[in-house]
Protein backbone atom coordinates (compact mmCIF):
# COMPACT_ATOMS: atom_id res chain seq x y z
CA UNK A 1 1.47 11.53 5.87
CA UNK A 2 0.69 12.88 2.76
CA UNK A 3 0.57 11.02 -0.52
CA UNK A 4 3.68 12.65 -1.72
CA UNK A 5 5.73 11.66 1.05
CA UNK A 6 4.52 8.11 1.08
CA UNK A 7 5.61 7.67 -2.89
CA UNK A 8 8.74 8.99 -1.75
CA UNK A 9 9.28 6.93 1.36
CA UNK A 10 8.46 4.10 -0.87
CA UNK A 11 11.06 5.02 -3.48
CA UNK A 12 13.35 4.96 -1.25
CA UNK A 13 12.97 1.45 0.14
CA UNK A 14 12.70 -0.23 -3.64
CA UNK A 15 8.95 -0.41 -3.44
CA UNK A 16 7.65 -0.64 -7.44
CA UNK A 17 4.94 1.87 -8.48
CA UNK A 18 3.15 -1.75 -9.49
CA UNK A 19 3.38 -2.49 -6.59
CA UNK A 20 0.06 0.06 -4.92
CA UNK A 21 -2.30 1.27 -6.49
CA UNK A 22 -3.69 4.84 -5.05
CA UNK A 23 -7.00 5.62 -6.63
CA UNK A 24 -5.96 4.44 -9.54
CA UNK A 25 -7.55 0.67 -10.19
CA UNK A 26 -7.06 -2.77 -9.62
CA UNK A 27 -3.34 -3.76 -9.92
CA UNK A 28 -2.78 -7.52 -9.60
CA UNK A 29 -0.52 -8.44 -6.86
CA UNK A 30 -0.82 -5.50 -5.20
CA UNK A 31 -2.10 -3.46 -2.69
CA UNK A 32 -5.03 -0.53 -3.76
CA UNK A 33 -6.27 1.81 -1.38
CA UNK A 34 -9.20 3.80 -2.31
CA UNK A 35 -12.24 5.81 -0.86
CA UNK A 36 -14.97 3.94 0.00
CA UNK A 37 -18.15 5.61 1.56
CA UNK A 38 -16.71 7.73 3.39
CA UNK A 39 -14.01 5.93 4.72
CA UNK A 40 -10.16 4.98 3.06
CA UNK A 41 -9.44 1.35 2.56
CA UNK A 42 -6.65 -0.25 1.63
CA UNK A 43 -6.44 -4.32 0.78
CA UNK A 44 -4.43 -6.60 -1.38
CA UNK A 45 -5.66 -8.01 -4.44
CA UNK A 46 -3.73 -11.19 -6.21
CA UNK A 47 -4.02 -12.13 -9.54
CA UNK A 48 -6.65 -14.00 -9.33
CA UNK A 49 -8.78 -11.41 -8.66
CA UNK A 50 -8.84 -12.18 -4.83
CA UNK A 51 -9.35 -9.14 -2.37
CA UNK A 52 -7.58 -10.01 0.99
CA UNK A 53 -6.60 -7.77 4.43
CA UNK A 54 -9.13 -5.61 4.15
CA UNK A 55 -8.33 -2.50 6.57
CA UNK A 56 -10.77 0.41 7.07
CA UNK A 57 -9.40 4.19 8.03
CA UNK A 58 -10.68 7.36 8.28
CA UNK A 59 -8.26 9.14 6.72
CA UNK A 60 -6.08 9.10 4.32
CA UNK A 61 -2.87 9.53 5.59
CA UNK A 62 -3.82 6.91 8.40
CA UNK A 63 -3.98 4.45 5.30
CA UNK A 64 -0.48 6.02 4.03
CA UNK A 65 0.66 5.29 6.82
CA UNK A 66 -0.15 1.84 7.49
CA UNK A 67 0.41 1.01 3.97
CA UNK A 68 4.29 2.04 4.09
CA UNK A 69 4.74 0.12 7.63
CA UNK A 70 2.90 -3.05 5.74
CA UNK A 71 5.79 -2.65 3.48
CA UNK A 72 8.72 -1.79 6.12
CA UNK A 73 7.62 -5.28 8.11
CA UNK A 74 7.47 -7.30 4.65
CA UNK A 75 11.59 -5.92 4.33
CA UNK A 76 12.01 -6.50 7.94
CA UNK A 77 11.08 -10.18 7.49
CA UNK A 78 13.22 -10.41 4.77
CA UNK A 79 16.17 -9.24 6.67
CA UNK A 80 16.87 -6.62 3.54
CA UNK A 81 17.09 -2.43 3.56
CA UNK A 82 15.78 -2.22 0.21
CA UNK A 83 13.24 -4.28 -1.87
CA UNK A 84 15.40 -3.62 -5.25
């Protein structure tokens, strides 16, 4: 999956662009994914400055991926389509 599809998959389901972070920073409350030697990670980080669920990939669009089913399960548990 490529980047572009993944902001649009989110878009679709109600997920905020504060919400991820891709390369981008630290966004509290939110999950970041990043390259890290070598190697795509993607974890959340609350606003406390916390890092949590770390997950290790070796691509990107693994991490795309697994970062837009992370978000499909949280709606699943929630019994709702959309997020907004």
């Amino acid at each position: 999956m490529t980047r572009e599809k993944l902001e649009i998959e989110l878009r679709k389901i109600g997920v905020s662009e504060d919400d991820y972070s891709i390369n981008e920073g630290l966004i509290p409350n939110s999950y970041i994914i990043d390259e890290f030697n070598s190697e795509w990670r993607l974890f959340y980080y609350d606003e406390k400055g916390k890092h949590s669920d770390y997950k290790f990939f070796k691509n990107e669009e693994e991490t795309y991926e697994h970062l837009l089913n992370l978000f499909k399960e949280d709606l699943k548990l929630l019994g709702k389509d959309k997020f907004r």
